[in-house]
N, C-alpha and C. Protein backbone atom coordinates (compact mmCIF):
# COMPACT_ATOMS: atom_id res chain seq x y z
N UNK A 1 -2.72 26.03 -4.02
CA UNK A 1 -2.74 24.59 -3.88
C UNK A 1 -4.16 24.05 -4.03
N UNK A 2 -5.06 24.46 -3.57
CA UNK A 2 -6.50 24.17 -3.37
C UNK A 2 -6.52 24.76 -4.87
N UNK A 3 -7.42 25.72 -4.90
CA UNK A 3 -7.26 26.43 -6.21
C UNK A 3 -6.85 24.84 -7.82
N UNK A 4 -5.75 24.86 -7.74
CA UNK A 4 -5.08 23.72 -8.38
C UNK A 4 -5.37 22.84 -8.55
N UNK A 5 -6.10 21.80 -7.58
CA UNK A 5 -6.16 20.38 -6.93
C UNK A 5 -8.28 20.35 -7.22
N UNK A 6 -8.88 21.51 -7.20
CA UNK A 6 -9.74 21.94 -7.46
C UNK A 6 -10.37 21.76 -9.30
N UNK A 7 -8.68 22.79 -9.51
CA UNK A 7 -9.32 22.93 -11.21
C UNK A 7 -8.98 21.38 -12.01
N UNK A 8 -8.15 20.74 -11.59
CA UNK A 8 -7.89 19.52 -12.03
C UNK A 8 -8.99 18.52 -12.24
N UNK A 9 -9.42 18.77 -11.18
CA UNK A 9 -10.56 17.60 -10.11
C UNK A 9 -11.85 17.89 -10.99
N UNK A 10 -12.21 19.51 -11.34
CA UNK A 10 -13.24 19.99 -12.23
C UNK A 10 -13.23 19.40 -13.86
N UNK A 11 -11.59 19.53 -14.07
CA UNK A 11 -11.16 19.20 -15.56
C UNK A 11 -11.72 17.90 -15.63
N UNK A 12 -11.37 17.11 -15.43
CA UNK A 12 -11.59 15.82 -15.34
C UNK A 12 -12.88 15.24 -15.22
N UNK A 13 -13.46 15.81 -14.52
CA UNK A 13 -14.89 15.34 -13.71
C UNK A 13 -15.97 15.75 -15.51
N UNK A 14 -15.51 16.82 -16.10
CA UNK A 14 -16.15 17.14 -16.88
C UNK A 14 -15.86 16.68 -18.10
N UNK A 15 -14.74 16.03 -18.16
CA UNK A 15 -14.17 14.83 -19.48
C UNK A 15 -14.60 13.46 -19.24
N UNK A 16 -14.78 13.05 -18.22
CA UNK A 16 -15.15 11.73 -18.16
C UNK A 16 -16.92 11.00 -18.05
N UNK A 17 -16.78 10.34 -18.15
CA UNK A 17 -18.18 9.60 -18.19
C UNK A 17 -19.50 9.56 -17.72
N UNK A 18 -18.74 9.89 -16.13
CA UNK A 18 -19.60 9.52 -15.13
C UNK A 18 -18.65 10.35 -13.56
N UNK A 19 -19.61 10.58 -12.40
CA UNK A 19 -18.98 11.83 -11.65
C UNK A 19 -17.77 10.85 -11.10
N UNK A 20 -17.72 9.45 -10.93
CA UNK A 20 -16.42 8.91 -10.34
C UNK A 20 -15.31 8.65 -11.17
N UNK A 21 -15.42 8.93 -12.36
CA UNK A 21 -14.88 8.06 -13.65
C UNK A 21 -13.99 9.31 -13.99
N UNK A 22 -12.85 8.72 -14.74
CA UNK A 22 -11.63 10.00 -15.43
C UNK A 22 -11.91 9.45 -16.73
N UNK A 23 -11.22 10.24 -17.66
CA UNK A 23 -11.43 9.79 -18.92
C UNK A 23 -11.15 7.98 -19.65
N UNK A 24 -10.11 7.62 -19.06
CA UNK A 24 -10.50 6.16 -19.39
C UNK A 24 -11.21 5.30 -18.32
N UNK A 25 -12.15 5.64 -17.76
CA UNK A 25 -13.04 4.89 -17.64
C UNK A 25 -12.87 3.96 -16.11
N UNK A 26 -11.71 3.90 -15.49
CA UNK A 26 -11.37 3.14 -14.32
C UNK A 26 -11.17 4.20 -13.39
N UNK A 27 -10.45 5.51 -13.48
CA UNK A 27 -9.87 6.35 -12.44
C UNK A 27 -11.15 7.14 -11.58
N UNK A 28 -11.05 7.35 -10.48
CA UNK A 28 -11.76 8.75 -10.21
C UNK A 28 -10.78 10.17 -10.18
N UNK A 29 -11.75 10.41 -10.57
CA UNK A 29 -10.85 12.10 -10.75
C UNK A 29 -10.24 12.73 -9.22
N UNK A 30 -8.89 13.39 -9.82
CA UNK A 30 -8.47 14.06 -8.90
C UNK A 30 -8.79 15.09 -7.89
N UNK A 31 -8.42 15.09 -6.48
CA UNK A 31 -9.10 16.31 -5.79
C UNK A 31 -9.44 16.05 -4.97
N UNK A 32 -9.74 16.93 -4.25
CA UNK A 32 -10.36 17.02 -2.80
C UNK A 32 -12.12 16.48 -3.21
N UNK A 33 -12.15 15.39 -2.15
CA UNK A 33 -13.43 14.69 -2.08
C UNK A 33 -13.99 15.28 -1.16
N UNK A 34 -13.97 16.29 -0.65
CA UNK A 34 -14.72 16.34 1.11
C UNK A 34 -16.27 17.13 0.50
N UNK A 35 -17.14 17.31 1.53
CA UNK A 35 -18.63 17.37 0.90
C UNK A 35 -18.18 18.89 0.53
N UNK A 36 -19.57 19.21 -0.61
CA UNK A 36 -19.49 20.67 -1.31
C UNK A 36 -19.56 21.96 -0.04
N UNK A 37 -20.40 21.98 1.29
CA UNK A 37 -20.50 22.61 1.67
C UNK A 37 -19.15 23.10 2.36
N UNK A 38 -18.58 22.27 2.49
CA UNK A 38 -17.50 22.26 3.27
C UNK A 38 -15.87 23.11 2.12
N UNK A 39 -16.19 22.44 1.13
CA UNK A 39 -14.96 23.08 -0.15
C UNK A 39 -15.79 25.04 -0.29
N UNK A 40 -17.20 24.78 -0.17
CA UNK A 40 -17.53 26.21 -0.67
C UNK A 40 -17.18 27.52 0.52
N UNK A 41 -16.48 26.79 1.78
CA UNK A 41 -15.61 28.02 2.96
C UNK A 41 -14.40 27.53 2.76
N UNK A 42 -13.44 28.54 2.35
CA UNK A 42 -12.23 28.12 2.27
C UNK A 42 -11.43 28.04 3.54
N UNK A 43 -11.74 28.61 4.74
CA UNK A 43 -11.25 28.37 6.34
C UNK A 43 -11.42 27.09 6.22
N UNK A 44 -12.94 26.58 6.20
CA UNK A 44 -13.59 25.38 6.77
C UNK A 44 -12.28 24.43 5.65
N UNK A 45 -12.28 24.51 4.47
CA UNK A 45 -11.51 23.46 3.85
C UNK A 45 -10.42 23.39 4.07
N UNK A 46 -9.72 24.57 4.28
CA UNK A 46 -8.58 24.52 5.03
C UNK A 46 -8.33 23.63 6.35
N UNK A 47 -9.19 23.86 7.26
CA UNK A 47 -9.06 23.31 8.51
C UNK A 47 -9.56 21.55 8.20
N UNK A 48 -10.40 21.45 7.69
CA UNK A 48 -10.74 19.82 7.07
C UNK A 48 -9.22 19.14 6.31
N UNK A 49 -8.65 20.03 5.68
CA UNK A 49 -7.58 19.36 5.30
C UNK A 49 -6.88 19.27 6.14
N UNK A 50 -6.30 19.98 7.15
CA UNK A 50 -5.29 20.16 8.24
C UNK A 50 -5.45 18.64 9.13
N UNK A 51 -7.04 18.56 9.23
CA UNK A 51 -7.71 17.45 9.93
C UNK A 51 -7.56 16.18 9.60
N UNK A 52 -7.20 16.35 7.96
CA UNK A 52 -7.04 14.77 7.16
C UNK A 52 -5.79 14.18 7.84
N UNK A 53 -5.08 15.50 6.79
CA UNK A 53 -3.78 15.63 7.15
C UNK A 53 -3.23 14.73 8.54
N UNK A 54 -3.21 15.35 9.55
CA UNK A 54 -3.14 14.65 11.17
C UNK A 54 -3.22 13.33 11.02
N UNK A 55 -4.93 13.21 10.89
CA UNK A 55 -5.57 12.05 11.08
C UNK A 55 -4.64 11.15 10.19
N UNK A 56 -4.54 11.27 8.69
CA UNK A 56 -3.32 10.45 8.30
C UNK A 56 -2.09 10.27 8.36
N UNK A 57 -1.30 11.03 9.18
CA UNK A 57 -0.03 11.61 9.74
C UNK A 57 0.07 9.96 10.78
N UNK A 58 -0.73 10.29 11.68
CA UNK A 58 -1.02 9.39 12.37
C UNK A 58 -1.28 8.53 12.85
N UNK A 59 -2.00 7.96 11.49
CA UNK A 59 -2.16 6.30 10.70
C UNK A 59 -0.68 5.85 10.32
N UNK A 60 0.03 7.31 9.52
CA UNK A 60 1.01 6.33 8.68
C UNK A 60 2.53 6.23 9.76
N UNK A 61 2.35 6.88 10.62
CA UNK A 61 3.41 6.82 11.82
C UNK A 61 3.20 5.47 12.86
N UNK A 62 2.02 5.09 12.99
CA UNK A 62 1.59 3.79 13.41
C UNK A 62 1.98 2.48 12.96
N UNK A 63 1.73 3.23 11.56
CA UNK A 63 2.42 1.53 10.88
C UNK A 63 3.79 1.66 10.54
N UNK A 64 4.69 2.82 10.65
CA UNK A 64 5.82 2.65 10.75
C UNK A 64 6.46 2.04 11.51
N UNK A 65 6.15 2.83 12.82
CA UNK A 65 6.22 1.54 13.92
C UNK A 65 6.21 0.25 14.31
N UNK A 66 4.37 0.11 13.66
CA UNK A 66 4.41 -1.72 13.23
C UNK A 66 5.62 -2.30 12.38
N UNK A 67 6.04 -1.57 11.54
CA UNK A 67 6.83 -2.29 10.57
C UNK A 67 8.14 -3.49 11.41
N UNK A 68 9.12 -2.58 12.36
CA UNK A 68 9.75 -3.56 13.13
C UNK A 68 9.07 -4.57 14.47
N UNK A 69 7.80 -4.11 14.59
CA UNK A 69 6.99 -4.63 16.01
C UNK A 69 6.04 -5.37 15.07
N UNK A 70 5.58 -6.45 15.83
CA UNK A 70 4.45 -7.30 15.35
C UNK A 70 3.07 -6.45 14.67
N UNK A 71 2.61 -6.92 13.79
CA UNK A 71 1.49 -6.48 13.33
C UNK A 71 1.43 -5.58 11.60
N UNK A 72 1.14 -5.28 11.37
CA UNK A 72 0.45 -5.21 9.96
C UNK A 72 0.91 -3.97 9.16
N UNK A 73 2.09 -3.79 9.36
CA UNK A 73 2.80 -2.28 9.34
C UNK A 73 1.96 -1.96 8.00
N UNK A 74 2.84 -2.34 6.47
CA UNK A 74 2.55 -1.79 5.20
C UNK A 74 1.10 -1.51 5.22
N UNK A 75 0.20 -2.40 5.75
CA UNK A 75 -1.38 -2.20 5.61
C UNK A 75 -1.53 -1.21 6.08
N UNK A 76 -1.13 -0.69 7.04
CA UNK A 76 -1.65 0.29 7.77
C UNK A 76 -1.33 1.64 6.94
N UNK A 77 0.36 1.27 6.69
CA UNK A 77 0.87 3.13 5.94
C UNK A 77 -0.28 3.02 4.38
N UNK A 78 -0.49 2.09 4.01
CA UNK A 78 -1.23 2.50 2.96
C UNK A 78 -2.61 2.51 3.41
N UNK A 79 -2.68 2.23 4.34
CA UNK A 79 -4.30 2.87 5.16
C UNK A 79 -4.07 4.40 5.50
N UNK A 80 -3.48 4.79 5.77
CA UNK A 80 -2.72 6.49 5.77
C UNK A 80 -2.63 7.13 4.64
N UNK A 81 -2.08 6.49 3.86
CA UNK A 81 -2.06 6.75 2.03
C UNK A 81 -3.51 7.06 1.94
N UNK A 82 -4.30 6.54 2.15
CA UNK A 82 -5.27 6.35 0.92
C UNK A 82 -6.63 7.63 2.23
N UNK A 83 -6.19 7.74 3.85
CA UNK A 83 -6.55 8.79 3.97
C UNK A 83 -6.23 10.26 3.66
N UNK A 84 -4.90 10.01 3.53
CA UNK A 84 -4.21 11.39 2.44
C UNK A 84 -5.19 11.89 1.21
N UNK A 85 -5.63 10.48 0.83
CA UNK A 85 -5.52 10.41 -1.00
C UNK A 85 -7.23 11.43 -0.95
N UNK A 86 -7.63 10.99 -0.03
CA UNK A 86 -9.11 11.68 0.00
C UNK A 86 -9.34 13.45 0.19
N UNK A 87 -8.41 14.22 0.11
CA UNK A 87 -7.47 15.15 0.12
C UNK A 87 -6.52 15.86 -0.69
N UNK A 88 -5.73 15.05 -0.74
CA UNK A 88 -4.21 15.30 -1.65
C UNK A 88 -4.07 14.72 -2.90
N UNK A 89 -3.85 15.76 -3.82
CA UNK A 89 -3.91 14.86 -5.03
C UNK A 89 -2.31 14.12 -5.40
N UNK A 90 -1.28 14.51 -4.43
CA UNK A 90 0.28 14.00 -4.47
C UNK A 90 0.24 12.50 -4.34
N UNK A 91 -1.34 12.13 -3.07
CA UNK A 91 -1.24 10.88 -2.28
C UNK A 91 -2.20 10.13 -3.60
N UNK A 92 -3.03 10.96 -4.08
CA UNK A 92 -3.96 9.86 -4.98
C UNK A 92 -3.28 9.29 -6.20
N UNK A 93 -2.06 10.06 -6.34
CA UNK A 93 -1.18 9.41 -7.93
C UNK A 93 -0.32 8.79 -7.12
N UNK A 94 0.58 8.38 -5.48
CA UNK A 94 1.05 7.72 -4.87
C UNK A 94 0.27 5.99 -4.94
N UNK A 95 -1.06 6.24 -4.83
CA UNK A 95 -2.29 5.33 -4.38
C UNK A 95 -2.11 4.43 -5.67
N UNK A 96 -2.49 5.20 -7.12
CA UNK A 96 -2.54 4.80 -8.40
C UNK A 96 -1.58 4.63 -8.55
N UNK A 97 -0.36 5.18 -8.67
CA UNK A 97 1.13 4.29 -8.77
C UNK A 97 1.08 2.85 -8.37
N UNK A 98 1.04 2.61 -7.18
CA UNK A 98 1.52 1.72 -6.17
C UNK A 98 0.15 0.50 -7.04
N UNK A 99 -0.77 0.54 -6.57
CA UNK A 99 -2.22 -0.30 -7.34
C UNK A 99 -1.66 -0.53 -8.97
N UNK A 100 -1.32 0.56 -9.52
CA UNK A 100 -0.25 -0.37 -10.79
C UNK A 100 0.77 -1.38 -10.87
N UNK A 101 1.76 -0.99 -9.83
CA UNK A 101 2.35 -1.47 -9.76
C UNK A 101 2.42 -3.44 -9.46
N UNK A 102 1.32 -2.70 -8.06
CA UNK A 102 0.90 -4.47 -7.35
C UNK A 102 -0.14 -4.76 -8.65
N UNK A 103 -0.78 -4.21 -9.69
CA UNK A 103 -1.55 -5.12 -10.32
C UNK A 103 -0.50 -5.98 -11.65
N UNK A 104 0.41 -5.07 -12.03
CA UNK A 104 1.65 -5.65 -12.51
C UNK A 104 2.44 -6.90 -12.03
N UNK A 105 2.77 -6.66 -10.80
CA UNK A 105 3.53 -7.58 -10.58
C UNK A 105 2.72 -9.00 -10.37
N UNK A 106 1.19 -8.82 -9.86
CA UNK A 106 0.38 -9.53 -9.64
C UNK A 106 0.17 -10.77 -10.77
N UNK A 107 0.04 -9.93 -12.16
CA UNK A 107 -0.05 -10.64 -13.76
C UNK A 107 1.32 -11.57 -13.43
N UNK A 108 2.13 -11.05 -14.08
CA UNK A 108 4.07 -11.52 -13.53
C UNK A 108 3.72 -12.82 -12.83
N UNK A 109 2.92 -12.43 -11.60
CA UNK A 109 3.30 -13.65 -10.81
C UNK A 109 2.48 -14.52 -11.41
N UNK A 110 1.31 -14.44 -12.15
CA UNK A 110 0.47 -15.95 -12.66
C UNK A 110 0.68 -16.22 -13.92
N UNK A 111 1.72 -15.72 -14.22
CA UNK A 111 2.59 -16.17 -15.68
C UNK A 111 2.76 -17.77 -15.50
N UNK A 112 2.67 -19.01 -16.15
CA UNK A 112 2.82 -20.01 -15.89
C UNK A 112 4.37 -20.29 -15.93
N UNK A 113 5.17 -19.47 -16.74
CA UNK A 113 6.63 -19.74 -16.35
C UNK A 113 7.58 -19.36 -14.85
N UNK A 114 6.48 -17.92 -14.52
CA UNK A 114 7.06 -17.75 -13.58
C UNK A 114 6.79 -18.68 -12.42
N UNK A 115 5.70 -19.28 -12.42
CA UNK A 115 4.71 -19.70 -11.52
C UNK A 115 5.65 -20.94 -11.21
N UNK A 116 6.14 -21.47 -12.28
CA UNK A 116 7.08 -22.76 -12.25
C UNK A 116 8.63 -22.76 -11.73
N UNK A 117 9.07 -21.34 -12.38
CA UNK A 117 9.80 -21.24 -11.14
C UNK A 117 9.96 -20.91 -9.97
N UNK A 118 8.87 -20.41 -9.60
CA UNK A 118 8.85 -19.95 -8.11
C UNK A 118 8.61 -21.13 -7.47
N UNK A 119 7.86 -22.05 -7.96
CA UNK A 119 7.40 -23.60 -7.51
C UNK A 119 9.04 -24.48 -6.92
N UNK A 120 9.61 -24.35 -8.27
CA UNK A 120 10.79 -24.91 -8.71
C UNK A 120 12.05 -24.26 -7.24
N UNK A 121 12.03 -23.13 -7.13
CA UNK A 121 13.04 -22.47 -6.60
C UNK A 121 12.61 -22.66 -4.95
N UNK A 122 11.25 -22.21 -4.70
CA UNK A 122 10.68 -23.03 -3.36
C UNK A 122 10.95 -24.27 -2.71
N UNK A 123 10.85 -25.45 -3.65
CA UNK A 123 11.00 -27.04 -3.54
C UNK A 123 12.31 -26.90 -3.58
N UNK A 124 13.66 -26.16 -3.88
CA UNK A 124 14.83 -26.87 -3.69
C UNK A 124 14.74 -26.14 -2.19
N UNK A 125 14.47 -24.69 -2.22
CA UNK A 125 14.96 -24.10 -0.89
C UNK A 125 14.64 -24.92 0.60
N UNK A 126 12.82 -25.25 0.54
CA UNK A 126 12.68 -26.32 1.56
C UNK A 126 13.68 -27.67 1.56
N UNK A 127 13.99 -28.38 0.74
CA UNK A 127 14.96 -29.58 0.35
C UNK A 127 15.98 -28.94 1.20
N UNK A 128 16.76 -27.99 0.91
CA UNK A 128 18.17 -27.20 1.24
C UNK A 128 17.56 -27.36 2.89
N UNK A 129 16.73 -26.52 3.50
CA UNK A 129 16.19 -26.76 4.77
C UNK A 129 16.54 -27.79 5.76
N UNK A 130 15.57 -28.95 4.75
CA UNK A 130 15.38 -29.71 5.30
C UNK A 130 16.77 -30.83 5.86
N UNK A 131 17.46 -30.55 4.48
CA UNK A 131 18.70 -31.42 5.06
C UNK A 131 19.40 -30.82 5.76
N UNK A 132 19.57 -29.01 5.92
CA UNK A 132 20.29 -28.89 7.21
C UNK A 132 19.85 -28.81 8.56
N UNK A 133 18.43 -29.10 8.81
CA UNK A 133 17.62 -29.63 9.61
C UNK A 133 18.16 -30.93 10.31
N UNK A 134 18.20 -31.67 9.04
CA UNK A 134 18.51 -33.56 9.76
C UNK A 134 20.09 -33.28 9.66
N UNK A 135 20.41 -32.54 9.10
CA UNK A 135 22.35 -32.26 10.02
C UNK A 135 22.22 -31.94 11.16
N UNK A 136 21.46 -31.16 11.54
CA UNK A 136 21.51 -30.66 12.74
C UNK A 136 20.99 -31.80 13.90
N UNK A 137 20.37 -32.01 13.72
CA UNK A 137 19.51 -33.44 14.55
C UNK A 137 20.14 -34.62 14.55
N UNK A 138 21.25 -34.84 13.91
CA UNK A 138 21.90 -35.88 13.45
C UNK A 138 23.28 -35.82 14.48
N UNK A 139 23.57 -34.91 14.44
CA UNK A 139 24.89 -34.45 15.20
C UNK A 139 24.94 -33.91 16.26
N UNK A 140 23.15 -33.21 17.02
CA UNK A 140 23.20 -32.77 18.17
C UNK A 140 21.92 -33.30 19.13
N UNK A 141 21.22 -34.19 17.97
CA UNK A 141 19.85 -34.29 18.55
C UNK A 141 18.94 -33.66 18.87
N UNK A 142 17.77 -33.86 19.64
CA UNK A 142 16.71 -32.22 19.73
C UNK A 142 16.57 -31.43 21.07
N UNK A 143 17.61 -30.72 20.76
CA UNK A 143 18.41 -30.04 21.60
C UNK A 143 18.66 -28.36 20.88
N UNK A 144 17.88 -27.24 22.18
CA UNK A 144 17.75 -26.45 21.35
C UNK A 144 19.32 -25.54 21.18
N UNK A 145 19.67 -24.86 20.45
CA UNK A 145 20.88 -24.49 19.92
C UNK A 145 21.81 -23.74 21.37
N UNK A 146 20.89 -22.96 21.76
CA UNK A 146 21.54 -21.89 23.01
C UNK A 146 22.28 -23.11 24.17
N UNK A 147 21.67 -24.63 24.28
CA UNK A 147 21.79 -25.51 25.44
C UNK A 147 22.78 -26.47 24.37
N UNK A 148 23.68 -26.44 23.57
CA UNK A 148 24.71 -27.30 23.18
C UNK A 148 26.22 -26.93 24.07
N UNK A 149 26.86 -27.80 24.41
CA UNK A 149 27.43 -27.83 25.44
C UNK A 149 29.17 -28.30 24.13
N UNK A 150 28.72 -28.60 23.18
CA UNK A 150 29.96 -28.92 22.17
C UNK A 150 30.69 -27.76 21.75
């Protein structure tokens, strides 16, 4: 696994541009980032990974949690992700997936057609709201729902 995640990380590093850069020019290369002294004992890298590992185990179980409880769930599991990613090369094409993806959908969204209908589809939904809002106020007054006596 190391071995692997190693020769990749080497391949790459030696095709591309510059030591952060993959061959086109945006990626950093795959692999274990942790300092050289530390990759050159294979115990020690072992146990540094074990350490990531946890440490991001632990992040991304946090924000699972958050996800139904208040607070910032997705941020967090991809704060876990991306301590994986410093490590694992499974989590760094997870990382680059996902960053495609949101930069995709991102374009999509400032399309001026889409932009118009999301505008468009927003303004009826508040409208829709709003009038069953003043139904409601109209027929029960401001009176909260649990205390209607009708």
């Amino acid at each position: 696994m190391n071995a692997e995640s190693d020769e990749r990380s080497a391949g790459t590093a030696e095709s591309s541009n510059g030591p952060d850069e993959s061959s086109n020019g945006t990626e950093k290369p795959l692999g274990s980032r942790a300092p050289e002294f530390i990759k050159a004992r294979r115990t020690l890298h072992m146990s540094w990974q074990v350490g990531v590992f946890i440490v991001g185990l632990a992040v991304v179980a946090g924000g699972v949690i958050m996800l139904p409880l208040p607070g910032p769930g997705w941020l967090v599991i991809f704060g876990g992700m991306a301590i994986w990613a410093t490590e694992f090369v499974w989590a760094q094409l997870v990382l680059r997936w996902t960053k495609r993806k949101v930069t995709e959908a991102a374009q999509r969204a400032l399309d001026p057609k889409v932009r118009r209908r999301n505008i468009i589809l927003t303004t009826v939904g508040l409208v829709i709201i709003a009038v069953l809002l003043g139904i409601y106020l109209w027929k029960f007054g401001f009176v909260m729902p649990w205390r209607i006596d009708q």
